[in-house]
N, C-alpha and C. Protein backbone atom coordinates (compact mmCIF):
# COMPACT_ATOMS: atom_id res chain seq x y z
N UNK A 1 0.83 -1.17 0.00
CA UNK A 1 0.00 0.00 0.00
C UNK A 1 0.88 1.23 0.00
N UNK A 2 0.34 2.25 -0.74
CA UNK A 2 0.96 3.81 -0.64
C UNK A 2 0.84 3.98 0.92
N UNK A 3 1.60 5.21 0.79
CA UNK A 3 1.43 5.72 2.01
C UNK A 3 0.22 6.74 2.49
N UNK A 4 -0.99 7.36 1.33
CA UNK A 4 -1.73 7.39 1.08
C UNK A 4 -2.89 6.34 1.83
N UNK A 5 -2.47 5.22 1.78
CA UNK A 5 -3.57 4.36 1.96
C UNK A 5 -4.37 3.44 1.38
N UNK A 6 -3.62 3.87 -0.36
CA UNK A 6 -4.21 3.39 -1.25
C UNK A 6 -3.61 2.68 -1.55
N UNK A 7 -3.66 1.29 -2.80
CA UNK A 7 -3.05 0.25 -3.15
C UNK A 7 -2.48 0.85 -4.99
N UNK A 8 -1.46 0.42 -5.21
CA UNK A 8 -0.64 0.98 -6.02
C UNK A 8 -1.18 0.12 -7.33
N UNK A 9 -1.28 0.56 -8.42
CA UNK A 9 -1.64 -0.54 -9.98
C UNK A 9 -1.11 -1.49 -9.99
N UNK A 10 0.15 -1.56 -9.65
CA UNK A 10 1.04 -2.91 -9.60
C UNK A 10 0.30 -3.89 -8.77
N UNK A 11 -0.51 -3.42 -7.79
CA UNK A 11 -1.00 -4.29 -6.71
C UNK A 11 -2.53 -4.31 -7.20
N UNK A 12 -2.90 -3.79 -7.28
CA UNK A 12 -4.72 -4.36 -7.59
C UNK A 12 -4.40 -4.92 -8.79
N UNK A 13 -3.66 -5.37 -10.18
CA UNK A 13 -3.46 -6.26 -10.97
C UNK A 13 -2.99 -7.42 -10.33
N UNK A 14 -1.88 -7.55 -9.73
CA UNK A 14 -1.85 -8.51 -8.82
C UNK A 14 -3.33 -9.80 -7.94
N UNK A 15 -3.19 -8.73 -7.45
CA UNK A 15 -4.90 -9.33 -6.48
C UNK A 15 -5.87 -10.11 -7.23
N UNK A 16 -6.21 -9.13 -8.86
CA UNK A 16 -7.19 -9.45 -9.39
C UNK A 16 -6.86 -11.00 -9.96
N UNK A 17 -5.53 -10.97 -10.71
CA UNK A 17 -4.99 -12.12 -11.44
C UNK A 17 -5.05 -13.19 -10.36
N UNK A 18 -4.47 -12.99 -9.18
CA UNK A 18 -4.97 -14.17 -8.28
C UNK A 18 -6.12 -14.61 -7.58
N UNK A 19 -6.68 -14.03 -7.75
CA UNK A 19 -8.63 -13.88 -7.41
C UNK A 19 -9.25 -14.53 -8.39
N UNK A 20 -8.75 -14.09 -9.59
CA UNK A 20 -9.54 -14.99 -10.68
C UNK A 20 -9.39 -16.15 -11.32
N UNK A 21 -8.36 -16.65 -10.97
CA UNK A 21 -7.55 -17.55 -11.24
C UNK A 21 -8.90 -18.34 -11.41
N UNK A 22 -9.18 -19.84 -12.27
CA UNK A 22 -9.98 -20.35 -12.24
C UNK A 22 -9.44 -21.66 -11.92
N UNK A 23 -10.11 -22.79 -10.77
CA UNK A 23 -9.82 -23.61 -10.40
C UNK A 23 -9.97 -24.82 -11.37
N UNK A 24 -8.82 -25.89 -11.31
CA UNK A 24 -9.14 -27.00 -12.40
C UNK A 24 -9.63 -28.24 -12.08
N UNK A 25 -10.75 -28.53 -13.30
CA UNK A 25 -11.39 -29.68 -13.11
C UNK A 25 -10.85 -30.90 -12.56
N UNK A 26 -10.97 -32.04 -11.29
CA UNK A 26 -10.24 -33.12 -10.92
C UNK A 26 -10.82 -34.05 -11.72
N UNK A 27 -10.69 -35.21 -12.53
CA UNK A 27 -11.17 -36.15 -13.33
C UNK A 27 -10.72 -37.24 -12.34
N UNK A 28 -11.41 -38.04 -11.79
CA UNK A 28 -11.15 -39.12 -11.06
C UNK A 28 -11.06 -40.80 -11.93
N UNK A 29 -12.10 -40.48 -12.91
CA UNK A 29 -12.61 -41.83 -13.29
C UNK A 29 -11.80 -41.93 -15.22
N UNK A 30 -10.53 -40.41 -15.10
CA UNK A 30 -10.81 -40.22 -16.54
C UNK A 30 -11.10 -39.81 -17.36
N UNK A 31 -10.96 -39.13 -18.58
CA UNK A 31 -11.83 -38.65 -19.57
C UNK A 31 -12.96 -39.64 -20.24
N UNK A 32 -13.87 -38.58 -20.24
CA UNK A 32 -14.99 -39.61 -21.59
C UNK A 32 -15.63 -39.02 -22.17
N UNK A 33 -15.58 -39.08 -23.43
CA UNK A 33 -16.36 -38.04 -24.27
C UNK A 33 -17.81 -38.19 -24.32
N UNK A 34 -18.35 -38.95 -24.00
CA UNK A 34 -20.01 -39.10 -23.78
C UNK A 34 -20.06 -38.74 -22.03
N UNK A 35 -19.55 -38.06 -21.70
CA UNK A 35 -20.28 -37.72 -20.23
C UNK A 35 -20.45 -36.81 -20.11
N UNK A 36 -20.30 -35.63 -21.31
CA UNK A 36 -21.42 -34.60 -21.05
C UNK A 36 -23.15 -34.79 -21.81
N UNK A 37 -23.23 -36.02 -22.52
CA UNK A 37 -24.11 -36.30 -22.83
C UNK A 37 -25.37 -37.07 -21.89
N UNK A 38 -24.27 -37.78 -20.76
CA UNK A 38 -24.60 -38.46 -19.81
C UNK A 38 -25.18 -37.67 -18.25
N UNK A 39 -24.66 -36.70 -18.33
CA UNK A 39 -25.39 -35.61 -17.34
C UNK A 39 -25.42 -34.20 -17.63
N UNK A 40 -27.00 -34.07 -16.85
CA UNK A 40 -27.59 -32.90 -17.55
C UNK A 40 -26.66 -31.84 -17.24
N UNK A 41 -26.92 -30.50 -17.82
CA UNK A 41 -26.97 -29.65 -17.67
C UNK A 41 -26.79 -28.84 -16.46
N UNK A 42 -25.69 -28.27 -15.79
CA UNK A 42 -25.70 -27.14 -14.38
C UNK A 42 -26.36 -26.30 -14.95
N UNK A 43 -26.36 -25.68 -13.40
CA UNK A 43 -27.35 -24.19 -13.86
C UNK A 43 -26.06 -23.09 -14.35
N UNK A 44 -25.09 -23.81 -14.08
CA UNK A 44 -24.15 -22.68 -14.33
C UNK A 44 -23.93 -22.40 -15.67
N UNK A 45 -24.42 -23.22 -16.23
CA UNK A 45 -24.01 -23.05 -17.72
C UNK A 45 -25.15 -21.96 -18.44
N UNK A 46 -26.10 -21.52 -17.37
CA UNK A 46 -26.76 -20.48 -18.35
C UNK A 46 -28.07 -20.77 -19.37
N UNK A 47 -28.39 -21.81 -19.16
CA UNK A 47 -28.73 -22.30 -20.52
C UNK A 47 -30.56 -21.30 -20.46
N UNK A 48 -30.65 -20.40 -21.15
CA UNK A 48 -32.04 -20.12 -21.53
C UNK A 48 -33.52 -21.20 -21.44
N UNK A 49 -33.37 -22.41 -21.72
CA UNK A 49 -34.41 -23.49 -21.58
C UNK A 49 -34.44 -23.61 -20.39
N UNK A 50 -33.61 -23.63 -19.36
CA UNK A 50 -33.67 -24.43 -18.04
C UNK A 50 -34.17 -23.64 -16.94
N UNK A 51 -34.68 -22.40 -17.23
CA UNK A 51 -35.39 -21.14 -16.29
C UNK A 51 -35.63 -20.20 -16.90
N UNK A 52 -36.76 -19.47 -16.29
CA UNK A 52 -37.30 -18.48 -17.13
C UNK A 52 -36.45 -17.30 -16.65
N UNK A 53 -37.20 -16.05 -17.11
CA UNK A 53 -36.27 -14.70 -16.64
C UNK A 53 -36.38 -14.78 -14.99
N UNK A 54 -37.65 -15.16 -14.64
CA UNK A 54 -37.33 -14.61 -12.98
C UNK A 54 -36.67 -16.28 -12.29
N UNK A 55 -36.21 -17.07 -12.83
CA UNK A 55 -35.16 -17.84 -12.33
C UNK A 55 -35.94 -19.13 -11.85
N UNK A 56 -37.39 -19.44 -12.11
CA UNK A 56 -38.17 -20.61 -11.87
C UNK A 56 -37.52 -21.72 -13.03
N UNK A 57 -37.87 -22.86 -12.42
CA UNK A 57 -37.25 -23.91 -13.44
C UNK A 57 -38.43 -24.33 -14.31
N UNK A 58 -38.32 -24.18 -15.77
CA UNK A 58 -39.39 -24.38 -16.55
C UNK A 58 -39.54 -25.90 -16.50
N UNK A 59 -38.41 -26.62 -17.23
CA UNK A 59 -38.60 -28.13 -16.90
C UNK A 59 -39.12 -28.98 -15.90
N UNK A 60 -39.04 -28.57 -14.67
CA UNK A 60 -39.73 -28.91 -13.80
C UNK A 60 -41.51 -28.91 -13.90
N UNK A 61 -41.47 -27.48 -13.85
CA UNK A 61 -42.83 -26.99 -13.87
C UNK A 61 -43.64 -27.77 -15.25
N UNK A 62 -43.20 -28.35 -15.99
CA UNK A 62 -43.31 -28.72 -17.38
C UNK A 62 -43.58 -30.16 -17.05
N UNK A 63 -43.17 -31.03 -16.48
CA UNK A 63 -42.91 -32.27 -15.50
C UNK A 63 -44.38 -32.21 -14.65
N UNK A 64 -44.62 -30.97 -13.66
CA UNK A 64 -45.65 -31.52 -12.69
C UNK A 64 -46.89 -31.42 -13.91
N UNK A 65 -46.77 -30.59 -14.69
CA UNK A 65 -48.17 -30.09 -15.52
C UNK A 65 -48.50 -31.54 -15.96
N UNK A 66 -47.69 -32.07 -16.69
CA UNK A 66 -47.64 -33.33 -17.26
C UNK A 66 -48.41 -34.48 -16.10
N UNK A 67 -47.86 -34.53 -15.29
CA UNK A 67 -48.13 -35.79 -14.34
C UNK A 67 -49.59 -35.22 -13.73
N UNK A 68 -49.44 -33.70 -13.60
CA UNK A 68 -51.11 -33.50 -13.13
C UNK A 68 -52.09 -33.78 -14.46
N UNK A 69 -51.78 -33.56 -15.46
CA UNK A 69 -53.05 -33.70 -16.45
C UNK A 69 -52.85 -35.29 -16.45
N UNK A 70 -51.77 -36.27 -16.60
CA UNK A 70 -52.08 -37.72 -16.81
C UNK A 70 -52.86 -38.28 -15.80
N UNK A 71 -52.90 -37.56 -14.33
CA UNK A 71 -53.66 -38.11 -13.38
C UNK A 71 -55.17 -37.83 -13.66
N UNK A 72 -55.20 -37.12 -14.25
CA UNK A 72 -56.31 -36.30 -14.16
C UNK A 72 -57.25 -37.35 -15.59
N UNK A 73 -56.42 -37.27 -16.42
CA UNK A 73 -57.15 -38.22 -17.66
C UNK A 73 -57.82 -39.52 -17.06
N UNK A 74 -56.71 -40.20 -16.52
CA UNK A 74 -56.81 -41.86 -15.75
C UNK A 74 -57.00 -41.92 -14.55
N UNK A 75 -57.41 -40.55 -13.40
CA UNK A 75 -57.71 -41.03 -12.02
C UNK A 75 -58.84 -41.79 -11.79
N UNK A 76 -59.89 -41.17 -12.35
CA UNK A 76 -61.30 -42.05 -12.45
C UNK A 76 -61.61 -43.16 -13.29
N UNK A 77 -60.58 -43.33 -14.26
CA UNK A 77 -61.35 -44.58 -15.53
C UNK A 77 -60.84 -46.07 -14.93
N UNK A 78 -60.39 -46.30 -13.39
CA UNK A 78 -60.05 -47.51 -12.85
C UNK A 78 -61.52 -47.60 -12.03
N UNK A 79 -61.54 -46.47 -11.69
CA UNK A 79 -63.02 -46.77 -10.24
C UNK A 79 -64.45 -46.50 -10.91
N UNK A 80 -64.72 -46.11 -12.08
CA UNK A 80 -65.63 -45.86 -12.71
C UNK A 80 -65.83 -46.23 -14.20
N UNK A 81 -67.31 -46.75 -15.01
CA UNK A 81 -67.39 -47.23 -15.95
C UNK A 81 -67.09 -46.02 -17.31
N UNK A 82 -66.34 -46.05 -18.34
CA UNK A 82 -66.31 -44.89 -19.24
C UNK A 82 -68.03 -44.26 -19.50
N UNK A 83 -68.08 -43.53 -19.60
CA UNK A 83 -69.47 -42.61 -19.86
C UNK A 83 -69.51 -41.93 -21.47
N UNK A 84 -68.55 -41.83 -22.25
CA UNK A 84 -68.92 -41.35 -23.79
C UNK A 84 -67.80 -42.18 -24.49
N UNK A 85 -67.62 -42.10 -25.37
CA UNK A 85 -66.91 -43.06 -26.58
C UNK A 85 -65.16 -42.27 -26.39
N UNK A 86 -65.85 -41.20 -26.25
CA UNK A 86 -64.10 -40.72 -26.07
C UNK A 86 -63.42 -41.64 -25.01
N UNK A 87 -63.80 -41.47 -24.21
CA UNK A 87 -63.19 -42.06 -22.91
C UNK A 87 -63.04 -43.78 -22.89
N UNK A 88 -64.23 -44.88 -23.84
CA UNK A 88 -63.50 -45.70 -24.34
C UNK A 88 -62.67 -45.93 -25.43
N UNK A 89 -62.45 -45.00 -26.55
CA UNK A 89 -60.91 -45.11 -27.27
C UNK A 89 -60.11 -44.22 -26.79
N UNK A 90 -60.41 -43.85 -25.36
CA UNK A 90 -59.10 -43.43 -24.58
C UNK A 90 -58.36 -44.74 -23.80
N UNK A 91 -59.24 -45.54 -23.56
CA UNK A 91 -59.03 -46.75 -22.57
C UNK A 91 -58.74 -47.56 -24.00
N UNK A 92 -58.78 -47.66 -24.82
CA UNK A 92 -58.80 -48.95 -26.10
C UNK A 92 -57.18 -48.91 -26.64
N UNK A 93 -56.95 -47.34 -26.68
CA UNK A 93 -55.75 -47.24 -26.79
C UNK A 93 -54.67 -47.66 -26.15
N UNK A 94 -55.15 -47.95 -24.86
CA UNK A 94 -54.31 -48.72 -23.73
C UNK A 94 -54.02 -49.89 -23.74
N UNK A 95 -55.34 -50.66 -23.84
CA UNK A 95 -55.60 -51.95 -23.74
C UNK A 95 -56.10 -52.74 -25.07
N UNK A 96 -55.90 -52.50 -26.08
CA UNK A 96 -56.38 -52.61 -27.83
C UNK A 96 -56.88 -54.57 -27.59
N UNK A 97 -56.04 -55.04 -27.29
CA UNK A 97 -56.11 -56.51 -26.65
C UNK A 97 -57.66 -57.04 -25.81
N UNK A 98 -57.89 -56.16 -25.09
CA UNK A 98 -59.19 -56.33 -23.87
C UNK A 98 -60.60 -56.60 -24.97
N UNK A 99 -61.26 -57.84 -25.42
CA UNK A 99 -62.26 -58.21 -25.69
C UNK A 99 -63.48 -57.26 -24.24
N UNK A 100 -63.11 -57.59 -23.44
CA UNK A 100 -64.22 -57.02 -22.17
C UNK A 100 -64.29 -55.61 -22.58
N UNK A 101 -63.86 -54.63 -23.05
CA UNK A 101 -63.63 -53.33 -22.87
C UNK A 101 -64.15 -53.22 -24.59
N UNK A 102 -63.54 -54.02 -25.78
CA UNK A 102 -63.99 -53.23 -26.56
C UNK A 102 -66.19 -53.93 -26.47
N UNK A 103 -66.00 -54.64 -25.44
CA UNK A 103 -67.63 -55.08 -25.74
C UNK A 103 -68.31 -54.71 -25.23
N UNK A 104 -67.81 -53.80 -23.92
CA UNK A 104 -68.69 -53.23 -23.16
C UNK A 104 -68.93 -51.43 -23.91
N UNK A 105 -68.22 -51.53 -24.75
CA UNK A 105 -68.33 -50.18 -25.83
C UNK A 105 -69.35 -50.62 -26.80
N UNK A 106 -69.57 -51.85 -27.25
CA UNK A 106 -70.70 -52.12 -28.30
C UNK A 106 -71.88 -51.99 -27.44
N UNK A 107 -71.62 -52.46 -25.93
CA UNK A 107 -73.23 -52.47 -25.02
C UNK A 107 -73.38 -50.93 -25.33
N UNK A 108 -72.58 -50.21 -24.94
CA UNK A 108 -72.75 -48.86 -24.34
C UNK A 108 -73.43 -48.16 -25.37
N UNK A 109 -72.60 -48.51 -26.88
CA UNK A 109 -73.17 -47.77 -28.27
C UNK A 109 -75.00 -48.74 -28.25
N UNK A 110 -75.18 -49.73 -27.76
CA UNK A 110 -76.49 -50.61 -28.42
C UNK A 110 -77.28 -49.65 -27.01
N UNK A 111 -77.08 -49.15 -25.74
CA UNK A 111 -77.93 -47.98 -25.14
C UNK A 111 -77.87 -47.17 -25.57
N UNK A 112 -77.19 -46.68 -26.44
CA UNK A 112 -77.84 -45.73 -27.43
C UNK A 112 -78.23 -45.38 -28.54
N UNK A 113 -78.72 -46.83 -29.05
CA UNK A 113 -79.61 -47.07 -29.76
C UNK A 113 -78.94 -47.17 -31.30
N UNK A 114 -77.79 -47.43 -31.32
CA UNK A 114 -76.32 -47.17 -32.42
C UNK A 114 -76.30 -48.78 -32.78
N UNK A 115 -77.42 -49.33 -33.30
CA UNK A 115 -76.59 -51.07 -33.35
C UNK A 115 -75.58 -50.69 -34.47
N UNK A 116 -75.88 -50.16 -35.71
CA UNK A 116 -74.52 -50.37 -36.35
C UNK A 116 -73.04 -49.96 -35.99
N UNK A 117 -73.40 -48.90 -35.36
CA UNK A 117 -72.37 -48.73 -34.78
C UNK A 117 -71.45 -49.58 -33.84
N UNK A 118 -72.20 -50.27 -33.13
CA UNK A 118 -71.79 -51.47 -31.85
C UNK A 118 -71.45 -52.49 -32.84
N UNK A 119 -71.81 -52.71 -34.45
CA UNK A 119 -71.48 -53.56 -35.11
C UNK A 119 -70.12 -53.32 -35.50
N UNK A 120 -70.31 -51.95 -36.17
CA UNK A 120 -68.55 -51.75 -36.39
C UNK A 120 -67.73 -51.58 -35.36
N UNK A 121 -67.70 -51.31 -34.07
CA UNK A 121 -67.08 -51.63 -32.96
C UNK A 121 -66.63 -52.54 -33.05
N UNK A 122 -67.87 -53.74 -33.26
CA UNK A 122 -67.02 -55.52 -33.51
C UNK A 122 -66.15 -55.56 -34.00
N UNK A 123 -66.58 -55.18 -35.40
CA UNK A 123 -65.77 -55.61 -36.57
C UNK A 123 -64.14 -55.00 -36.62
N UNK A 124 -64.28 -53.63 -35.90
CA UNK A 124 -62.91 -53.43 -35.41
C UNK A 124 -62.20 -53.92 -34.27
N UNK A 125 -62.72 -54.34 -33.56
CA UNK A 125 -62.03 -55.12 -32.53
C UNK A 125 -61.64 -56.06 -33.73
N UNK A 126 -61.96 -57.23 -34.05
CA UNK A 126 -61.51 -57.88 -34.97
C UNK A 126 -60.69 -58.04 -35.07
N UNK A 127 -60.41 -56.43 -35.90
CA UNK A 127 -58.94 -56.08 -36.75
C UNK A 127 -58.24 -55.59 -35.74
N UNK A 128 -58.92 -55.17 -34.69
CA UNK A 128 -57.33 -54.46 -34.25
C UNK A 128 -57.11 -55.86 -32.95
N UNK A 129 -57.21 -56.34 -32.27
CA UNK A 129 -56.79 -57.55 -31.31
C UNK A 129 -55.75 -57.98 -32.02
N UNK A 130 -55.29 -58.43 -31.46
CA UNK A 130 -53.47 -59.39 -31.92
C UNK A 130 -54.11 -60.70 -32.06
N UNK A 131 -53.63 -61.35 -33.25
CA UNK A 131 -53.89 -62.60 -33.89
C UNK A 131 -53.75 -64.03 -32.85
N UNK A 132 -52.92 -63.41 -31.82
CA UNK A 132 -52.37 -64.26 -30.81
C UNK A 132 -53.24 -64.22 -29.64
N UNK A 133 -54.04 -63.88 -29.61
CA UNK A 133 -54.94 -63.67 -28.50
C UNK A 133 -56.76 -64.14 -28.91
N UNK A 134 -56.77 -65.33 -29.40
CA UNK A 134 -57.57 -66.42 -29.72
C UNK A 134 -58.69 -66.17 -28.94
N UNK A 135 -58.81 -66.32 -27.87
CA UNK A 135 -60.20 -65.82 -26.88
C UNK A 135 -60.30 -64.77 -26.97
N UNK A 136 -59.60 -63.84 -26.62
CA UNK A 136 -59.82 -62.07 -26.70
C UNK A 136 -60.95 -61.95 -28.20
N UNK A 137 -60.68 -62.53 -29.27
CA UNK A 137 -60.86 -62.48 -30.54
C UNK A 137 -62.66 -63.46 -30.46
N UNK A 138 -62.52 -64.69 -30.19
CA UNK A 138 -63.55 -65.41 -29.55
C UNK A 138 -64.85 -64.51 -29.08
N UNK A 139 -64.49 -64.07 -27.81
CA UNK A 139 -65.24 -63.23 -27.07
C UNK A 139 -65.81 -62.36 -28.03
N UNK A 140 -65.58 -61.67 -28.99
CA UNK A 140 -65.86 -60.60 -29.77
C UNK A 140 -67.14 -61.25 -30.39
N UNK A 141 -66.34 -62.22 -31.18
CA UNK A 141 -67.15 -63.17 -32.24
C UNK A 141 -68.38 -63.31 -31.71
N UNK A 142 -68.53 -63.55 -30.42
CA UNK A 142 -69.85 -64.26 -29.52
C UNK A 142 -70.33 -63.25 -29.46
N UNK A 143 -69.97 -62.05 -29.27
CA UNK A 143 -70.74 -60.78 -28.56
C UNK A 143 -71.71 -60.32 -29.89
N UNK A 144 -70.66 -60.18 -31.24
CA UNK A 144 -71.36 -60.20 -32.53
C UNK A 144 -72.49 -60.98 -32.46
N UNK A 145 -72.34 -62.66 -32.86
CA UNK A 145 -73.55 -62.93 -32.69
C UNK A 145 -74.51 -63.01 -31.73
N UNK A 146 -74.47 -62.51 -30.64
CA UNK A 146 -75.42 -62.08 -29.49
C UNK A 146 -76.03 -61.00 -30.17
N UNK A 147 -75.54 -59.90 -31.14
CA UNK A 147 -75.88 -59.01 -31.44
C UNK A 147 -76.66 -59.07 -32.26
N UNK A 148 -76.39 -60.05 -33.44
CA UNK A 148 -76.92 -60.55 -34.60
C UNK A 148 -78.54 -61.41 -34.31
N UNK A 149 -78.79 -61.84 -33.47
CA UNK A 149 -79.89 -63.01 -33.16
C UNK A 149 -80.57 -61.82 -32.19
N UNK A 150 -80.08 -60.92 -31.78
CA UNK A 150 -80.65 -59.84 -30.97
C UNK A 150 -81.72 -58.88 -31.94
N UNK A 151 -80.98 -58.23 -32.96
CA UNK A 151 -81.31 -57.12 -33.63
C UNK A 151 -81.17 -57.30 -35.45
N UNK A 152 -80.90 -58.67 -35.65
CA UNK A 152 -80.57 -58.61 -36.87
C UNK A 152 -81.25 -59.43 -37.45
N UNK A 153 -81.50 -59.88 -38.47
CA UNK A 153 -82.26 -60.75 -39.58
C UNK A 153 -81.41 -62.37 -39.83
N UNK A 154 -82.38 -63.22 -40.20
CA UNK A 154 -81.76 -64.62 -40.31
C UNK A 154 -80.43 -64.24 -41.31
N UNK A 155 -80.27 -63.62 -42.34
CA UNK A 155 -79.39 -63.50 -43.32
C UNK A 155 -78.38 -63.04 -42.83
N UNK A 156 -78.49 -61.93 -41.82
CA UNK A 156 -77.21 -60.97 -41.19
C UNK A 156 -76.51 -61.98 -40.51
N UNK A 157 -77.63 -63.03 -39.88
CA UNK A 157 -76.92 -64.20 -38.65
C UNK A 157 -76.04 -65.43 -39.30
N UNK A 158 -76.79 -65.70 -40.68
CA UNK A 158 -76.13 -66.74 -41.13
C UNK A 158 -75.00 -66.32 -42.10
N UNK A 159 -74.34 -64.95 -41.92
CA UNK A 159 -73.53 -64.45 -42.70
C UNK A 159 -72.64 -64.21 -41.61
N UNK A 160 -72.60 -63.86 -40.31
CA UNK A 160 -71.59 -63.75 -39.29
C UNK A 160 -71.57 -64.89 -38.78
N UNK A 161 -72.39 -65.85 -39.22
CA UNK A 161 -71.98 -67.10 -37.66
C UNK A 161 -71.04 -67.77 -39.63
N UNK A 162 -71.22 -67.71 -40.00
CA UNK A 162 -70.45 -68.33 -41.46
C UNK A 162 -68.84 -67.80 -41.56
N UNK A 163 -69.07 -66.32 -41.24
CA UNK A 163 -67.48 -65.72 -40.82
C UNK A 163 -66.57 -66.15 -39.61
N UNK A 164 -67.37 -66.28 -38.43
CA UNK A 164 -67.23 -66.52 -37.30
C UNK A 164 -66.61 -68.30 -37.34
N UNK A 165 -67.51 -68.98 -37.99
CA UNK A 165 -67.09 -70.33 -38.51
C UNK A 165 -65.61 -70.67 -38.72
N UNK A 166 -65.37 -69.91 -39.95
CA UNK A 166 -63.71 -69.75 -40.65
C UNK A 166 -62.93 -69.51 -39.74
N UNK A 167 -62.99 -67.93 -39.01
CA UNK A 167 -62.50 -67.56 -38.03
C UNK A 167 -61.71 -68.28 -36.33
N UNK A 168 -62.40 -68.97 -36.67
CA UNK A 168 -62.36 -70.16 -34.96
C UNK A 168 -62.63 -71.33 -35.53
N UNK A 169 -62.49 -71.68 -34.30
CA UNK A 169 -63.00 -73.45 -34.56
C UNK A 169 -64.39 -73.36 -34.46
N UNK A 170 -64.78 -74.26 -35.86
CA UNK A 170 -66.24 -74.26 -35.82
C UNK A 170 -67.47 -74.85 -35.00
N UNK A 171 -67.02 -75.89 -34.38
CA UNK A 171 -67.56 -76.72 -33.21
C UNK A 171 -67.79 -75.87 -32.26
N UNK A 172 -67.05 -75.17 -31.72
CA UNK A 172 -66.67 -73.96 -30.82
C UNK A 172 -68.09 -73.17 -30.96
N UNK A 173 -68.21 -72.68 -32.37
CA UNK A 173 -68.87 -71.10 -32.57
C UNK A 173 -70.49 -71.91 -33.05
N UNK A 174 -70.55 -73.11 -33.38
CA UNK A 174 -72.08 -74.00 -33.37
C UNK A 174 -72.53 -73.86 -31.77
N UNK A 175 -71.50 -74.21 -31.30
CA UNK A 175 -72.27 -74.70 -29.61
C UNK A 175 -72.66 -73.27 -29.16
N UNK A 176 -71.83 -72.49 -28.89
CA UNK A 176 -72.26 -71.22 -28.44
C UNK A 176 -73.27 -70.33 -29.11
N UNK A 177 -73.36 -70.57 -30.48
CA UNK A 177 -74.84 -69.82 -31.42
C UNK A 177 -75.74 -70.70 -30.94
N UNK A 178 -75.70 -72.09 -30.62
CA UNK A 178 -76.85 -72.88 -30.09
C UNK A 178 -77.09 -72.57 -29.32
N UNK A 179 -76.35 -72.12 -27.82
CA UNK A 179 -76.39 -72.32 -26.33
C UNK A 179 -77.00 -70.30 -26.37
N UNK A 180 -76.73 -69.90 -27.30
CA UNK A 180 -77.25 -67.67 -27.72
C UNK A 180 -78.79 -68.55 -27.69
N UNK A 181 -79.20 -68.63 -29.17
CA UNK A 181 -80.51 -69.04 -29.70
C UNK A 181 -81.37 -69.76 -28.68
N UNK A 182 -81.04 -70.30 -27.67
CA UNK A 182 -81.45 -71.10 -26.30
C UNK A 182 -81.51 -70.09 -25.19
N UNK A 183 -81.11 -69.75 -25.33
CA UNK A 183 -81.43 -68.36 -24.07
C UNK A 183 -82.39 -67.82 -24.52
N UNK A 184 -82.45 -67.54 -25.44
CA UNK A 184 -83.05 -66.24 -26.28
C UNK A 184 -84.73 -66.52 -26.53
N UNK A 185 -84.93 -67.86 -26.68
CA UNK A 185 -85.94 -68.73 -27.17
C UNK A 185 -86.15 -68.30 -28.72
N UNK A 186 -85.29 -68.31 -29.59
CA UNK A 186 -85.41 -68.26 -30.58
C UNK A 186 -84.93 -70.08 -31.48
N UNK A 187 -84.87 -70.60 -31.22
CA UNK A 187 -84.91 -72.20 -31.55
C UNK A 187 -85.28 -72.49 -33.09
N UNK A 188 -86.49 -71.19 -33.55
CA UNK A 188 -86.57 -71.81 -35.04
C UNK A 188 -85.79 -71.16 -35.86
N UNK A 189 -84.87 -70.58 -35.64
CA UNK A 189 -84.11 -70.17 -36.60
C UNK A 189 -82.56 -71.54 -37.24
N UNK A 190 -82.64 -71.26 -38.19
CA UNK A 190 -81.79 -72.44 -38.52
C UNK A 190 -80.60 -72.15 -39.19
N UNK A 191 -79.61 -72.97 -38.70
CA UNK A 191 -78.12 -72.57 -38.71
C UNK A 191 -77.54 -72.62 -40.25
């Protein structure tokens, strides 16, 4: 220091150069060129995406929004039956496989008075079930002709239980159109 009191140029260059000095990275495990790929982002790095101007973390906030609206889609469709069609090809999309789910969508369309509609329901289940899932596929078939001996004409019946035939084993899809038509008391209709 001067005698002043003050610190001389020679000396606050000094100070500063050793003040700023920047400390060096310790690598323990090594270099690796994929490990900045491997962990995110510090905040030190500035990055514009990772907070807004007043310094909240967007990603985060981006995260709860997410998990609150997914709760919000699927909190009720476990404890309660779907109520409009949206909400079962919201659930179909999940479960494309579930014979129970796409048939309780043909009931739901036949309360409202939609048989064709509950027909093409069938007919897409059909197509969309995995080839590997034989009962899932079954179940459909039956629900069809439940539908068919319900609301449809001898011709409509002997044209799906004829598809239904090919489709499965035919022994299979006789007994159960027999064991429909027997409930039903419809007996004179002929196979």
């Amino acid at each position: 220091m001067d005698v002043d009191g003050q610190e001389s140029p020679k000396q606050k260059i000094r100070e500063l150069s050793v003040s700023s000095s920047v400390p060096a990275i310790k690598l323990s495990g090594g270099f690796k060129w994929s490990a900045a790929d491997d962990e995110p982002m510090n905040s030190a790095s500035g990055s514009s995406d990772d907070t807004e101007g007043d310094g909240t973390p967007v990603k985060a906030e981006r995260r709860k929004k997410k998990k609150a609206i997914q709760q919000d889609l699927t909190a009720n469709m476990h404890n309660k039956a779907p109520e409009s069609s949206a909400e079962f090809e919201r659930l179909l999309r999940v479960t494309p496989n579930s014979s129970f789910l796409w048939i309780q969508f043909m009931s739901f369309q036949l309360q409202l008075s939609e048989i064709d509609k509950a027909r093409e329901i069938g007919r897409r289940a059909l197509q969309v079930i995995s080839f590997r899932e034989e009962q899932e596929k079954l179940n459909v078939w039956i629900a069809l002709l439940n539908l068919e001996v319900m609301y449809g004409t001898d011709e409509s019946l002997d044209t799906l239980h004829a598809e239904a035939a090919k489709a499965n084993d035919s022994k299979t899809v006789y007994l159960k159109l027999a064991s429909i038509l027997e409930e039903t008391g419809k007996l004179e209709v002929s196979i």
